[in-house]
PDB file of N, CA and C in Angstrom:
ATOM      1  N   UNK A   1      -6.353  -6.885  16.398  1.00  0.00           N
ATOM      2  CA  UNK A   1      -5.537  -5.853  15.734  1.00  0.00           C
ATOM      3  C   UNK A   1      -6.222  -4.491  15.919  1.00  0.00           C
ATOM      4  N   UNK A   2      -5.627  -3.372  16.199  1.00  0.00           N
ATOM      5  CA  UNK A   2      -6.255  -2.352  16.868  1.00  0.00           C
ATOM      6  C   UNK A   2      -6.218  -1.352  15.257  1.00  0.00           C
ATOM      7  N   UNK A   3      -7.125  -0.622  15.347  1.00  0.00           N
ATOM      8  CA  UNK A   3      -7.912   0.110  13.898  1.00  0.00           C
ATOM      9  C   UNK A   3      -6.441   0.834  13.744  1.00  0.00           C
ATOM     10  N   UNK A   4      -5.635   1.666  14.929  1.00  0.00           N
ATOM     11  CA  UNK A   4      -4.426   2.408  13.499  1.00  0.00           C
ATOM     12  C   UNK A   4      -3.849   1.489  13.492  1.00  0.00           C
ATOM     13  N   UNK A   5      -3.544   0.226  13.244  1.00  0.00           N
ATOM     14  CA  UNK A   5      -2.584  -0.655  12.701  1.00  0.00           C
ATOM     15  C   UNK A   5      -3.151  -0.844  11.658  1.00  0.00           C
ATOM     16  N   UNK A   6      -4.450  -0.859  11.376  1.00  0.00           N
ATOM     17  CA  UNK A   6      -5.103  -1.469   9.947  1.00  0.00           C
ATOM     18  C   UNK A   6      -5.116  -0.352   9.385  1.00  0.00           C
ATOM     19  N   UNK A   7      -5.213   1.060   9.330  1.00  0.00           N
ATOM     20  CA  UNK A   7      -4.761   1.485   8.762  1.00  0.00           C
ATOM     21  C   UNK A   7      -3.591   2.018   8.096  1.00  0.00           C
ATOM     22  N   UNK A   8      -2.784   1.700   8.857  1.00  0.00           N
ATOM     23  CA  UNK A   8      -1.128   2.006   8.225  1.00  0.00           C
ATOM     24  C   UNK A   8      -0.973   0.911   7.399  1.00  0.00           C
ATOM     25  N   UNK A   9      -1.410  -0.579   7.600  1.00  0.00           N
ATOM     26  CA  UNK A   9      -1.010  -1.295   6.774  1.00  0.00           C
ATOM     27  C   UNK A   9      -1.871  -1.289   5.599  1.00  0.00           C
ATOM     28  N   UNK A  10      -3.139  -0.462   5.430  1.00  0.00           N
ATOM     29  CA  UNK A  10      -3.922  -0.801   3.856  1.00  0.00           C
ATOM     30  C   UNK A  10      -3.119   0.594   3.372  1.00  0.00           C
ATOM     31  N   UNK A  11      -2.700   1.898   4.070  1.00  0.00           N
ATOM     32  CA  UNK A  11      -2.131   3.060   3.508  1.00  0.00           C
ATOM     33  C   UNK A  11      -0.633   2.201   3.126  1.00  0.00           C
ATOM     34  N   UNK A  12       0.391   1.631   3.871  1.00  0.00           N
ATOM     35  CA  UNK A  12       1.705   0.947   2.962  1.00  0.00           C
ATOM     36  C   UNK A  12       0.988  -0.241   1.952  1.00  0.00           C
ATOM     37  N   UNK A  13       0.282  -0.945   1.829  1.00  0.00           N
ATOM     38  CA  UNK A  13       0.047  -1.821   1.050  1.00  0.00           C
ATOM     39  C   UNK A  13      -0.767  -1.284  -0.375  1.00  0.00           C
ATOM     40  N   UNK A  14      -1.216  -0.234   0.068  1.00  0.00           N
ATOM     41  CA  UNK A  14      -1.399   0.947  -0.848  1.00  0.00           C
ATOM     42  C   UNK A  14      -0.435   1.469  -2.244  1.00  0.00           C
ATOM     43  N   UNK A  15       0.395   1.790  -1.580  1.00  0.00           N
ATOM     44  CA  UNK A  15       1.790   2.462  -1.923  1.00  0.00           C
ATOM     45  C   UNK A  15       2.634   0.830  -2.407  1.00  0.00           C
ATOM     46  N   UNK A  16       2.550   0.114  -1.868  1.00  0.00           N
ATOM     47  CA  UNK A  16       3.516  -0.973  -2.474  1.00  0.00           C
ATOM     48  C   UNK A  16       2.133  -1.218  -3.953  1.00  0.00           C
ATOM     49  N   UNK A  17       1.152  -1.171  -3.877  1.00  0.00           N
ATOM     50  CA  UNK A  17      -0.046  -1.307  -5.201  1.00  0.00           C
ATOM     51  C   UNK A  17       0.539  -0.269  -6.314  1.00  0.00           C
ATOM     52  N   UNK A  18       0.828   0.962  -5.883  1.00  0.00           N
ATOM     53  CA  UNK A  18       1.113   1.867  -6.529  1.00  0.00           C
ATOM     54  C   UNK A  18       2.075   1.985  -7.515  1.00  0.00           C
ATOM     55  N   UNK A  19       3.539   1.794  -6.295  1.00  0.00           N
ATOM     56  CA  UNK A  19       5.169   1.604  -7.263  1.00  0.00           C
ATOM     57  C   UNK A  19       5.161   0.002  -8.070  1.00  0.00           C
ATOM     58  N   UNK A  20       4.205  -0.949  -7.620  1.00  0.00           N
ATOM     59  CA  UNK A  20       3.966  -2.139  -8.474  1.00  0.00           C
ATOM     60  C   UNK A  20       3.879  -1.746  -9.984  1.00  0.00           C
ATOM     61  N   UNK A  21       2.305  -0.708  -9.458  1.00  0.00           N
ATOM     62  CA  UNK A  21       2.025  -0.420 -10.973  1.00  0.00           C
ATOM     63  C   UNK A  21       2.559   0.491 -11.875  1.00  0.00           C
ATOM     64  N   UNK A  22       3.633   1.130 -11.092  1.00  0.00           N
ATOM     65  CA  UNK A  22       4.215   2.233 -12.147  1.00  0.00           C
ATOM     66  C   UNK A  22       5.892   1.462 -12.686  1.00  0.00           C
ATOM     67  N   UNK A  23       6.186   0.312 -11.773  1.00  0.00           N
ATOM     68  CA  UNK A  23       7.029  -0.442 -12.567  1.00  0.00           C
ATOM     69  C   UNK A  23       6.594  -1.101 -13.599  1.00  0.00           C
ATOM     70  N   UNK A  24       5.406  -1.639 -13.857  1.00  0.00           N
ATOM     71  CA  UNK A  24       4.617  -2.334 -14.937  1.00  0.00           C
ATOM     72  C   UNK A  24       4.417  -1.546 -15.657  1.00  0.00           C
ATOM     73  N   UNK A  25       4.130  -0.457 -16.034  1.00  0.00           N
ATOM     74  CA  UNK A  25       3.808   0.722 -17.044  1.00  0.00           C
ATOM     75  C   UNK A  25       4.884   1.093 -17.738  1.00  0.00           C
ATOM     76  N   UNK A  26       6.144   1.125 -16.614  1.00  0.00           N
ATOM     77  CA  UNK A  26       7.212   2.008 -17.402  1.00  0.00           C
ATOM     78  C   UNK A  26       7.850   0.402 -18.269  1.00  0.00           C
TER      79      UNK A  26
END
């Protein structure tokens, strides 16, 4: 797996961490 693929996927898996946690809050 070549390094910008790993990073796009920890930056979207990021963002899916994110709207997870702001559905759990609200």
């Amino acid at each position: 797996m070549s390094r910008k693929k790993k990073i796009v996927f920890t930056v979207a898996a990021a963002l899916l961490f994110l709207l997870f946690a702001e559905a759990v809050a609200r």
